[in-house]
Protein backbone atom coordinates (compact mmCIF):
# COMPACT_ATOMS: atom_id res chain seq x y z
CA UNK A 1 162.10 -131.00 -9.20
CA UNK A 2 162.18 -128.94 -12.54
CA UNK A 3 165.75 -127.69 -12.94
CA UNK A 4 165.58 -123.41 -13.34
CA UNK A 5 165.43 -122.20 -16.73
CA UNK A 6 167.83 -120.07 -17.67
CA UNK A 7 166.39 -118.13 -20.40
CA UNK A 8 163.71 -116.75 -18.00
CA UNK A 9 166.06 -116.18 -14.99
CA UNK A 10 167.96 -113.62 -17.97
CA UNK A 11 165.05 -112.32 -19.03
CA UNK A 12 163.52 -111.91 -15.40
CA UNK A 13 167.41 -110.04 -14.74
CA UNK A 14 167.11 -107.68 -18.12
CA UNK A 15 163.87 -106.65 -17.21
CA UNK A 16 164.60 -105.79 -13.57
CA UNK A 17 168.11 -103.63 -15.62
CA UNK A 18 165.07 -101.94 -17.64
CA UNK A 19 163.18 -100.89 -14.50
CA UNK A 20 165.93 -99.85 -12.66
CA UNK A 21 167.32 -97.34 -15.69
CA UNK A 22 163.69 -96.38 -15.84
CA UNK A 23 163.51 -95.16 -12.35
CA UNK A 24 166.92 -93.87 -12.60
CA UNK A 25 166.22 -91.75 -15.78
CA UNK A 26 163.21 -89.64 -13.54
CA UNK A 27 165.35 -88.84 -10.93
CA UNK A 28 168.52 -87.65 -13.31
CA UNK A 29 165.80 -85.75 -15.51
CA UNK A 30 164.82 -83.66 -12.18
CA UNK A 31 167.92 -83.00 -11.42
CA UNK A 32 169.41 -79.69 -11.70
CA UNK A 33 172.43 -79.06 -14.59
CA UNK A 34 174.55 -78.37 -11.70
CA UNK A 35 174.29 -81.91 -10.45
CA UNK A 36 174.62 -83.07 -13.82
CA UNK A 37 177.70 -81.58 -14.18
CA UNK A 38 179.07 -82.88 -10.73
CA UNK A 39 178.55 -86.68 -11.60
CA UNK A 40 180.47 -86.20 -14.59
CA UNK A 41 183.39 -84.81 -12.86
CA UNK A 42 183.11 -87.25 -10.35
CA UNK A 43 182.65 -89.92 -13.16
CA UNK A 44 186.47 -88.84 -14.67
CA UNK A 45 188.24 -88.81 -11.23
CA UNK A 46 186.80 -91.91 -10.97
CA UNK A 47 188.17 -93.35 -13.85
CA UNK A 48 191.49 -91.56 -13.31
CA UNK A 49 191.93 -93.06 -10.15
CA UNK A 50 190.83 -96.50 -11.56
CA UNK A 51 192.92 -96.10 -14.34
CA UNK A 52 195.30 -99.25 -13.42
CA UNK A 53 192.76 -101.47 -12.92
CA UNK A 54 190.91 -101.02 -16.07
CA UNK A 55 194.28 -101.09 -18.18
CA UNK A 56 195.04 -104.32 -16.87
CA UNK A 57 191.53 -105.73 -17.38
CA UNK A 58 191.90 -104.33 -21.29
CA UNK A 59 195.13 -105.92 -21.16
CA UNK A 60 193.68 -109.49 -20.91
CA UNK A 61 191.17 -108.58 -23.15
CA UNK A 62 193.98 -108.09 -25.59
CA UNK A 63 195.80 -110.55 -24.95
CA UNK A 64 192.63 -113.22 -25.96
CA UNK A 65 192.53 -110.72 -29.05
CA UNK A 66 195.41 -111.87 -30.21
CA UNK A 67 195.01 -115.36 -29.20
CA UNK A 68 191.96 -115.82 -31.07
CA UNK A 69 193.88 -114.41 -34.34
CA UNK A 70 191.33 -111.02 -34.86
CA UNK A 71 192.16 -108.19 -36.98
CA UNK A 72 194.97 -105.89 -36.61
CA UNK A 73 192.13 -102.74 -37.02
CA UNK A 74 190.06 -104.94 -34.74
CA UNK A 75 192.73 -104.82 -31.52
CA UNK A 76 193.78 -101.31 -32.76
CA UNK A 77 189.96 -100.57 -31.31
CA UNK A 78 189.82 -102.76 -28.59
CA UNK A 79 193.22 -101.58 -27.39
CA UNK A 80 193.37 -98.82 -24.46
CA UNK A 81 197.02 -97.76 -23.07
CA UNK A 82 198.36 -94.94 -20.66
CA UNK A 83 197.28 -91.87 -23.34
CA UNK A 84 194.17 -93.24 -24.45
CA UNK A 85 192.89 -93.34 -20.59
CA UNK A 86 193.96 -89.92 -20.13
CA UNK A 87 192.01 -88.77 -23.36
CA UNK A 88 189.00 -91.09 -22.19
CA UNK A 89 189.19 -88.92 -18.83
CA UNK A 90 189.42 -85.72 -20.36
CA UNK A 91 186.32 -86.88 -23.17
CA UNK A 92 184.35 -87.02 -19.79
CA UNK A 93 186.09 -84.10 -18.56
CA UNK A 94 184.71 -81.50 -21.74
CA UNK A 95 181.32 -83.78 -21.63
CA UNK A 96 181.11 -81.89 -18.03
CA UNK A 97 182.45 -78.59 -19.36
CA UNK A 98 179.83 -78.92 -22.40
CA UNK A 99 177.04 -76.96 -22.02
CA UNK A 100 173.36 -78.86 -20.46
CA UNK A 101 170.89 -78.76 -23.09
CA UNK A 102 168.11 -79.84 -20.82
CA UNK A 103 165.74 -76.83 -20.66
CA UNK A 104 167.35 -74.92 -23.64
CA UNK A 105 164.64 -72.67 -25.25
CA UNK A 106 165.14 -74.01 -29.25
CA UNK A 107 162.54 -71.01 -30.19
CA UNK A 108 160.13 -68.74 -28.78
CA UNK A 109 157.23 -67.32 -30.39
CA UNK A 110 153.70 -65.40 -29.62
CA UNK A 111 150.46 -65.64 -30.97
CA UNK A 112 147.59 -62.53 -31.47
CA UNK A 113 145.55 -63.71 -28.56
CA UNK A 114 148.43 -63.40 -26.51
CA UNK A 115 149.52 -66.90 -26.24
CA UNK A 116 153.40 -67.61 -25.82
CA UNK A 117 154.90 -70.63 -26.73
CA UNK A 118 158.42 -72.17 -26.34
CA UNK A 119 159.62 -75.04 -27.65
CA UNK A 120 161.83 -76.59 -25.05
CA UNK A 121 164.98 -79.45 -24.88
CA UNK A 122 163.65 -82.42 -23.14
CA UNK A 123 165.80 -85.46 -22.33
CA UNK A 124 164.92 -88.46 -23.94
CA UNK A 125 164.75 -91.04 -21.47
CA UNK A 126 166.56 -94.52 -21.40
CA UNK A 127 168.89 -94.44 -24.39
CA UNK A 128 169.81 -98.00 -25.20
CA UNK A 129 174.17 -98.68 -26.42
CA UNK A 130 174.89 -101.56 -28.16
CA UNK A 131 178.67 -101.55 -29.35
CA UNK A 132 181.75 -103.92 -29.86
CA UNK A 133 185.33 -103.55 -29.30
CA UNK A 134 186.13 -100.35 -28.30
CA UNK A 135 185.91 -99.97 -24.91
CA UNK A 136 186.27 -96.37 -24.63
CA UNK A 137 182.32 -95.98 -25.88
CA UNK A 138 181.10 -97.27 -22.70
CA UNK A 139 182.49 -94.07 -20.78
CA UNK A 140 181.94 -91.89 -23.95
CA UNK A 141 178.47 -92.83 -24.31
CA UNK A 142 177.35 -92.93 -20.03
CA UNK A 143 178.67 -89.57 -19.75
CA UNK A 144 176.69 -87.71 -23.10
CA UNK A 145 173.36 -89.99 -21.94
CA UNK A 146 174.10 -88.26 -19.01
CA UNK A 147 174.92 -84.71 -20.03
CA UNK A 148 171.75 -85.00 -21.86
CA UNK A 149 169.13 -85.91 -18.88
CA UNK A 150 168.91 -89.54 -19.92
CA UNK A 151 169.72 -92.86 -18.38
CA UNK A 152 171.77 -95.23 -20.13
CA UNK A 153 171.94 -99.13 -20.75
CA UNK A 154 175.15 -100.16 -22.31
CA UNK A 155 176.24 -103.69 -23.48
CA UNK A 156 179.57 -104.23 -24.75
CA UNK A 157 180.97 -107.11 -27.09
CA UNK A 158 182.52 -110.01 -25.64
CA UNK A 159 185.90 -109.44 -26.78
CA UNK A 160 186.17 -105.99 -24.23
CA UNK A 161 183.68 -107.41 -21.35
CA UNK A 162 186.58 -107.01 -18.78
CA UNK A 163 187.58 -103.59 -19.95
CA UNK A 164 183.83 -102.59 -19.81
CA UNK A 165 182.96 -103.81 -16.52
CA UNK A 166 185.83 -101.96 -14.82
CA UNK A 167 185.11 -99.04 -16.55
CA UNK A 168 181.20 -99.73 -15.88
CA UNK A 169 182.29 -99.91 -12.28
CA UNK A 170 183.99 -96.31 -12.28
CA UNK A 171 180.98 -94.71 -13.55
CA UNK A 172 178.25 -96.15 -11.09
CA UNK A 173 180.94 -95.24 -7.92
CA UNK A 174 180.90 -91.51 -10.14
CA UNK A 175 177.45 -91.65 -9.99
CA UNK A 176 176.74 -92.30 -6.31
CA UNK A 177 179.31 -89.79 -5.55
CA UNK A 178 177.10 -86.83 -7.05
CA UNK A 179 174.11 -88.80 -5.38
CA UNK A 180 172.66 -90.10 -8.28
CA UNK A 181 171.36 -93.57 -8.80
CA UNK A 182 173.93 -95.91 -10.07
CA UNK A 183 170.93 -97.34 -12.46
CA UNK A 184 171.32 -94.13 -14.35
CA UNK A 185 174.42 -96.03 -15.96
CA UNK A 186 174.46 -99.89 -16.48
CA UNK A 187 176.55 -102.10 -17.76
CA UNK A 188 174.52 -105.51 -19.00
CA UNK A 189 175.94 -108.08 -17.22
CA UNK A 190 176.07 -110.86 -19.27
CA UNK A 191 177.40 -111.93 -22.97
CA UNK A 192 174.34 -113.65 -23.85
CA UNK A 193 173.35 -112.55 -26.63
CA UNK A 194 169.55 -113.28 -26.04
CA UNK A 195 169.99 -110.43 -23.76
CA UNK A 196 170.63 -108.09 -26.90
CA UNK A 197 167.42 -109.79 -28.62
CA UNK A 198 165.43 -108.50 -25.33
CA UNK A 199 167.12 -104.84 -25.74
CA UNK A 200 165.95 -104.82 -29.24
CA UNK A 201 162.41 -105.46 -28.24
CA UNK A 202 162.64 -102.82 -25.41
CA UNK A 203 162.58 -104.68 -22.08
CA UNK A 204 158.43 -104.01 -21.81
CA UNK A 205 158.90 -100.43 -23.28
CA UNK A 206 161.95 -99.29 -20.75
CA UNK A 207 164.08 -98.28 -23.82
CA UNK A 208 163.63 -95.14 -25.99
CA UNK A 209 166.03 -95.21 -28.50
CA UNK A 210 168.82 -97.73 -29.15
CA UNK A 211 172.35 -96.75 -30.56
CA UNK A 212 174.14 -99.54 -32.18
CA UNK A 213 178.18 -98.96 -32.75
CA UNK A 214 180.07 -101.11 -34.52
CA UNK A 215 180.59 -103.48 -37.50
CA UNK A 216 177.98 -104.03 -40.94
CA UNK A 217 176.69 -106.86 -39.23
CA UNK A 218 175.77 -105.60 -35.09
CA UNK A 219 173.84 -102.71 -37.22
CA UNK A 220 171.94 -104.42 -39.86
CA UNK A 221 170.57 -106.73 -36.94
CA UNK A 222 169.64 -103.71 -35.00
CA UNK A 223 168.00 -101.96 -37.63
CA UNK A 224 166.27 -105.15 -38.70
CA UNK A 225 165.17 -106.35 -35.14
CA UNK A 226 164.61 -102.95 -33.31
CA UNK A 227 161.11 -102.34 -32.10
CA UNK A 228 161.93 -98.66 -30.86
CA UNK A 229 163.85 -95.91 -32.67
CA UNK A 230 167.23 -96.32 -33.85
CA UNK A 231 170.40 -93.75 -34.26
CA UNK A 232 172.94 -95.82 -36.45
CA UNK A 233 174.91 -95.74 -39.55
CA UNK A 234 175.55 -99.06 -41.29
CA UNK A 235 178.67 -98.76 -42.66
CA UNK A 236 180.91 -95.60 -43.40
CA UNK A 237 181.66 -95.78 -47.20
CA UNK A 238 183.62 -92.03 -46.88
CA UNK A 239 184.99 -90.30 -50.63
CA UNK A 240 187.60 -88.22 -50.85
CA UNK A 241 187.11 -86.36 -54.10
CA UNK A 242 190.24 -84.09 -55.59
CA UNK A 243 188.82 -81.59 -58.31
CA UNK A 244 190.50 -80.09 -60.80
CA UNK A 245 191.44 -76.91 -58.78
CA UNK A 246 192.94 -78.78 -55.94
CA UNK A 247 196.35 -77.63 -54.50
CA UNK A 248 198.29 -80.35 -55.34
CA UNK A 249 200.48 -80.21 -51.64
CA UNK A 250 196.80 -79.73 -50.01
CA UNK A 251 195.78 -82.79 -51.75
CA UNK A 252 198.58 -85.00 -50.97
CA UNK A 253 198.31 -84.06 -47.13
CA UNK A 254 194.41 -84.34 -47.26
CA UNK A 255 194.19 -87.77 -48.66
CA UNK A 256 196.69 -89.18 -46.73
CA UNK A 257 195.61 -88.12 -43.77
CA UNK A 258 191.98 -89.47 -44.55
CA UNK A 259 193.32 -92.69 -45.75
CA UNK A 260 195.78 -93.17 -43.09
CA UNK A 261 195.66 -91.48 -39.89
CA UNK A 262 193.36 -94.42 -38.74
CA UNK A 263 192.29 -96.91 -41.16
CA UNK A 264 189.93 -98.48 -38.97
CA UNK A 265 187.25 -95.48 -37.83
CA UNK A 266 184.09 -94.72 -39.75
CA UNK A 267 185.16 -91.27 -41.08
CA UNK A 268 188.34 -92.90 -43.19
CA UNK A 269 188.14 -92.54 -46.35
CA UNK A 270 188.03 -95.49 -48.96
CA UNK A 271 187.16 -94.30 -52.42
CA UNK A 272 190.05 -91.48 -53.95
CA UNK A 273 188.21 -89.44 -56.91
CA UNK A 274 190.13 -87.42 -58.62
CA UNK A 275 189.68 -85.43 -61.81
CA UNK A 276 191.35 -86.35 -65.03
CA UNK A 277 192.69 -83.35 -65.75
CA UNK A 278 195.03 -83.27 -63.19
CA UNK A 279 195.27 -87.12 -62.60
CA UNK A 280 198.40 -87.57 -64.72
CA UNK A 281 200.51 -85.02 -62.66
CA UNK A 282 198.85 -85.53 -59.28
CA UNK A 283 198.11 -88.75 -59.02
CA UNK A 284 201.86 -90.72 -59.34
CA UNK A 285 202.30 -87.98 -56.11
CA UNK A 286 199.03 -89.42 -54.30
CA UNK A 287 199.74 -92.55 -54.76
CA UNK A 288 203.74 -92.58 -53.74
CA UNK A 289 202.71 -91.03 -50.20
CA UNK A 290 199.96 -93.82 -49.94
CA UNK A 291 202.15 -96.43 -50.70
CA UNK A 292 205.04 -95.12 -48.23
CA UNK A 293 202.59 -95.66 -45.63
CA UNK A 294 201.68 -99.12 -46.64
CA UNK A 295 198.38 -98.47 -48.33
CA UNK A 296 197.62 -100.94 -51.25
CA UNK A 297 195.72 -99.20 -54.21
CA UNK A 298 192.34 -100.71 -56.46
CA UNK A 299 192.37 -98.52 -59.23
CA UNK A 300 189.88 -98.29 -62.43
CA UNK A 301 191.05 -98.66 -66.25
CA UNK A 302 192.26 -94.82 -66.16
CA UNK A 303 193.97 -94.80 -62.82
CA UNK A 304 195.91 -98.18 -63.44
CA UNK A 305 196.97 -96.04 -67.03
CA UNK A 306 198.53 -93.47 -65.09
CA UNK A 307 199.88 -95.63 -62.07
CA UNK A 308 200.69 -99.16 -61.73
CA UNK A 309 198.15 -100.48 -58.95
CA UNK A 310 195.30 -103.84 -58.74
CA UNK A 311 192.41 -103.65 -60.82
CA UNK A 312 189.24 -102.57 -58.70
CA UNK A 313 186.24 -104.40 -59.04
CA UNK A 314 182.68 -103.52 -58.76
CA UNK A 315 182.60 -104.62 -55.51
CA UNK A 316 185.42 -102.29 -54.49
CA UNK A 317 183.49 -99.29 -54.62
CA UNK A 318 181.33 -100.50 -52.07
CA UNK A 319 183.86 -102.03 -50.04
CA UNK A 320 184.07 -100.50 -46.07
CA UNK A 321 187.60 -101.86 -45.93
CA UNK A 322 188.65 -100.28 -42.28
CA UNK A 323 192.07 -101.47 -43.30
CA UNK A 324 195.21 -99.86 -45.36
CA UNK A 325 193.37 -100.00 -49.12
CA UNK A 326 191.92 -97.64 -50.96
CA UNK A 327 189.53 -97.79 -54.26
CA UNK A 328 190.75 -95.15 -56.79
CA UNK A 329 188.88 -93.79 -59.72
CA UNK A 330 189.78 -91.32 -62.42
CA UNK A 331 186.16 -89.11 -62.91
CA UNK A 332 185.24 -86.73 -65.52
CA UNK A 333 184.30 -83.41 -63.32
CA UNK A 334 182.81 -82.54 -59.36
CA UNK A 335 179.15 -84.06 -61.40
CA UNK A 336 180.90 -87.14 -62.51
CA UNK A 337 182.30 -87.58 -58.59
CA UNK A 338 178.88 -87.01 -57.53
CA UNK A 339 177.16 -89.53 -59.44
CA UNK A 340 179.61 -91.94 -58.02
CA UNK A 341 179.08 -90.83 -54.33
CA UNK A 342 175.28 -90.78 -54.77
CA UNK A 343 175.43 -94.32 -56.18
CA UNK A 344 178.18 -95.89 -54.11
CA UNK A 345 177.91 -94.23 -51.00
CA UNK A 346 176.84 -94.83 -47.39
CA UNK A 347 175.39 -91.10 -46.64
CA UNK A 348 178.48 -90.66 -43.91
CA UNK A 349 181.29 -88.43 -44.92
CA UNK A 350 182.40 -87.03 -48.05
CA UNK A 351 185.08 -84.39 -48.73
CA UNK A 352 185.86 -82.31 -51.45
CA UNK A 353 189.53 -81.21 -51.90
CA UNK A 354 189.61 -77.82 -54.29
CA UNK A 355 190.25 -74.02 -54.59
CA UNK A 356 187.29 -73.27 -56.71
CA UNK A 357 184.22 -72.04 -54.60
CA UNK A 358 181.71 -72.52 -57.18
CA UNK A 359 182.60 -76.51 -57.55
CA UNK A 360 182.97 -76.51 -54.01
CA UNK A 361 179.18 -75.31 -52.94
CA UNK A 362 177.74 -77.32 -55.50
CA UNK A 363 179.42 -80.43 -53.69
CA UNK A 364 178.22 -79.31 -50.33
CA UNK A 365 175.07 -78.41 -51.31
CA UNK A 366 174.39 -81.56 -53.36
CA UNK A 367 175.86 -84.10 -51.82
CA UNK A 368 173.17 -86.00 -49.27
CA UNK A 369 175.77 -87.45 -46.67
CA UNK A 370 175.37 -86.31 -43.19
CA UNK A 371 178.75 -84.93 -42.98
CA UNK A 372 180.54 -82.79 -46.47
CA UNK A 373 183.77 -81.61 -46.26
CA UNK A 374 185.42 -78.60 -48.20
CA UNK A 375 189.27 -78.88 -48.04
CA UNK A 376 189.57 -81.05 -44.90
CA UNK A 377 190.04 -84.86 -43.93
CA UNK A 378 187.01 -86.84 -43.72
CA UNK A 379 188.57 -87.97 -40.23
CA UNK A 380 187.04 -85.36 -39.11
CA UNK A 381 183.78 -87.12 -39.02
CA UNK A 382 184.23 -87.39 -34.87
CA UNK A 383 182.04 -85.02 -32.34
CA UNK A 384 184.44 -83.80 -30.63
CA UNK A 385 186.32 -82.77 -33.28
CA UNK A 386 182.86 -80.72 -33.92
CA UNK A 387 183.19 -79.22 -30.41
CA UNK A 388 180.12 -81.65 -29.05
CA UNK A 389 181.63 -83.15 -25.92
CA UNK A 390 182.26 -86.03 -27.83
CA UNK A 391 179.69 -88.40 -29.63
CA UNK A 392 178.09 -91.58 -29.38
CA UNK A 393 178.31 -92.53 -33.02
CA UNK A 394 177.33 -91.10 -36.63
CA UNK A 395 173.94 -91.17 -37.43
CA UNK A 396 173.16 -91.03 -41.68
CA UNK A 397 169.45 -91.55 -41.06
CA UNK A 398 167.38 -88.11 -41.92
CA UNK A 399 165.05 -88.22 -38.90
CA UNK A 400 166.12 -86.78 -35.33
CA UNK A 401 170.11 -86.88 -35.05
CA UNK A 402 172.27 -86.70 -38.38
CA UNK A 403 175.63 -87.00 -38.26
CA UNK A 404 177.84 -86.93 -34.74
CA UNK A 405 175.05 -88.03 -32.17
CA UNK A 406 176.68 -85.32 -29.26
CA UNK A 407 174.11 -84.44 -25.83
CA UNK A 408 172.37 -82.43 -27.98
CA UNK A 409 171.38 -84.81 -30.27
CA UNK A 410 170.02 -87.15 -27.16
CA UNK A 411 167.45 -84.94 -26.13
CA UNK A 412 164.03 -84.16 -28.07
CA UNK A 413 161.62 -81.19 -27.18
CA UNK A 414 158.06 -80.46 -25.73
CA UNK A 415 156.92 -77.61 -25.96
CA UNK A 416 155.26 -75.13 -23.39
CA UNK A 417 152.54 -73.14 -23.69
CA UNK A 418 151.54 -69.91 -21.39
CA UNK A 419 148.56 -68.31 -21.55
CA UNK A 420 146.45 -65.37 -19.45
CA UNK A 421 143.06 -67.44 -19.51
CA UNK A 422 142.78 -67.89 -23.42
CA UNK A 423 139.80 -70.41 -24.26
CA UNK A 424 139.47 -71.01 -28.29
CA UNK A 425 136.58 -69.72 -30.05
């Protein structure tokens, strides 16, 4: 007798997952915003009330975290406690309050013969999650797929499969609650990673679009191996340039905060430009408040003149570090600082600290990152600091969703034509 092989008993399991978030997907596209909205609230009671149990399966997690020797910015993700629940519960909370984009009239136009044509928010379908660490996305990303029309498939890293699956648990109980299928958000339920290898090829054209969030490597293989549309960025090389006509307080506060707040997110910065003409007062100030906080400083020739620091390399400046370091370099002018973003950067976030409104729309206008920044911390690069319910990642690509990938941004459009018996001549 032939013993069962296990790669098509996982295959014959991901494609059943497929089908079901198919199915699921038609009946949460017909049904009404107000429904919508109810999962969702059901969806964050449900995870308040199951708030224990999925803190104490994050805390084993965790503790095999630390075991297994990972990185401090690595656990720092992976880590939920008491207040990040209760700002997990409340992301699901404003996801409800956000306004449904399903059947939002984008524009509406008519034609001489009388034709009238809208063009119409449509969800997208089965939106595919692919993400490591940080457990909070699976929640985050169920409830926008949601709040957008779509089903959702999400598969979570091995490191936070406990923390997942409890919280995976909480949404499918939210779910039948507000009499929707549970298949409208699933958890994969396995670690093997053939089963992302399947995701990436669709499971037999179930999948619309697949998000991938989290480190250079998880995103290069999606973008590589994907066989349907992906919303990703590959690595969030963020600038934080001070021009001449910066306020040096502002500036001090600014890069800090960009540097610092959380070293370990996408929108942190990790290249410091700053203008030589006000280097030598300003940047002895920068660098003391950095180095208070523990941040170690790669400088160029002209920064290490002005401030004792390690030499960067040319590797530096493309260096994602998502830990307490930052590159520093001394430029000539806001065209100088551009040149270096343009040829160093990821297309993610990029700020510009300065009081001068000419240099300032010139960096705006010219600088090709999804997100541009005029006197505020890169670490802003988060949707719900943009008032989108949350997000389910940046997207730097230039087709579809750029930037914070909110509900909005998981829906496309159709659009609807009415006429009074036109036929075309």
């Amino acid at each position: 007798m032939n013993a069962p092989n296990p790669t098509l008993a996982l295959e014959s399991e991901m494609l059943a997952l497929g089908r079901r978030a198919r199915a699921a997907a038609a009946k949460v596209r017909e049904a009404s915003a107000e429904q919508r909205t109810k999962a969702l609230e059901a969806i964050a009671s449900r995870l308040e009330a199951a708030a224990g149990d999925i803190l104490a399966a994050n805390a084993l997690d965790v503790a095999d975290a630390v075991k297994t020797d990972l990185a401090a910015s690595f656990i720092d993700r992976l880590t939920l406690d008491e207040k990040r629940m209760a700002n997990l519960v409340a992301a699901v909370r404003e996801t409800a309050a956000f306004a449904d984009p399903v059947g939002a009239v984008i524009a509406d136009w008519e034609r001489p013969n009388g034709l009238k044509f809208q063009r119409v928010r449509t969800p997208i379908g089965v939106i595919a999650v692919i993400f490591e660490s940080r457990p909070n996305v699976a929640a985050d990303a169920g409830a926008l797929c949601l709040r957008a029309g779509n089903a959702a498939i999400l598969r979570g890293g091995s490191d936070s499969a406990r923390s997942v699956a409890a919280i995976g648990k909480a949404l499918g109980d939210g779910l039948a609650d507000a009499a929707l299928p549970r298949g409208a958000i699933q958890i994969v339920p396995t670690q093997d990673r053939a089963a992302v290898g399947m995701m990436l090829a669709g499971l037999d054209g179930a999948i619309d679009v697949i998000v991938p969030r989290g480190g250079k490597s998880l995103v290069a293989r999606v973008q590589e191996d994907a066989r349907v549309p992906v919303f990703a960025h590959l690595e969030g090389l963020c600038h934080t340039y001070v021009h001449a006509a910066a306020k040096a307080h502002e500036a001090i506060a600014l890069v800090v905060n960009a540097k610092m707040r959380r070293t370990g997110i996408c929108g942190a910065t990790e290249t410091l430009l700053i203008d030589k003409k006000i280097a030598p007062e300003l940047l002895p100030k920068i660098a003391a408040a950095l180095t208070e906080k523990g941040c170690e400083l790669r400088g160029d020739q002209a920064a290490r003149a002005i401030v004792e620091m390690n030499a960067a390399t040319e590797e530096d400046w493309r260096t994602e570090y998502l830990a307490p370091i930052l590159s520093v370099r001394v430029v000539e002018g806001v065209e100088h600082a551009m040149a270096h973003i343009a040829e160093y950067g990821s297309g993610h976030t990029d700020a510009i600290v300065t009081e001068d409104a000419a240099a300032a729309e010139m960096f705006l206008n010219t600088v090709d990152s999804a997100i541009v920044l005029h006197n505020a911390s890169t670490q802003y690069a988060d949707g719900g600091e943009f008032g989108f319910g949350g997000e389910i990642g940046i997207a730097t690509g230039r087709m579809h969703a750029r930037g914070p990938v909110g509900a909005e941004q998981l829906t496309t459009f159709k659009y609807i034509v009415r006429g009074t018996g036109q036929t075309r001549p």
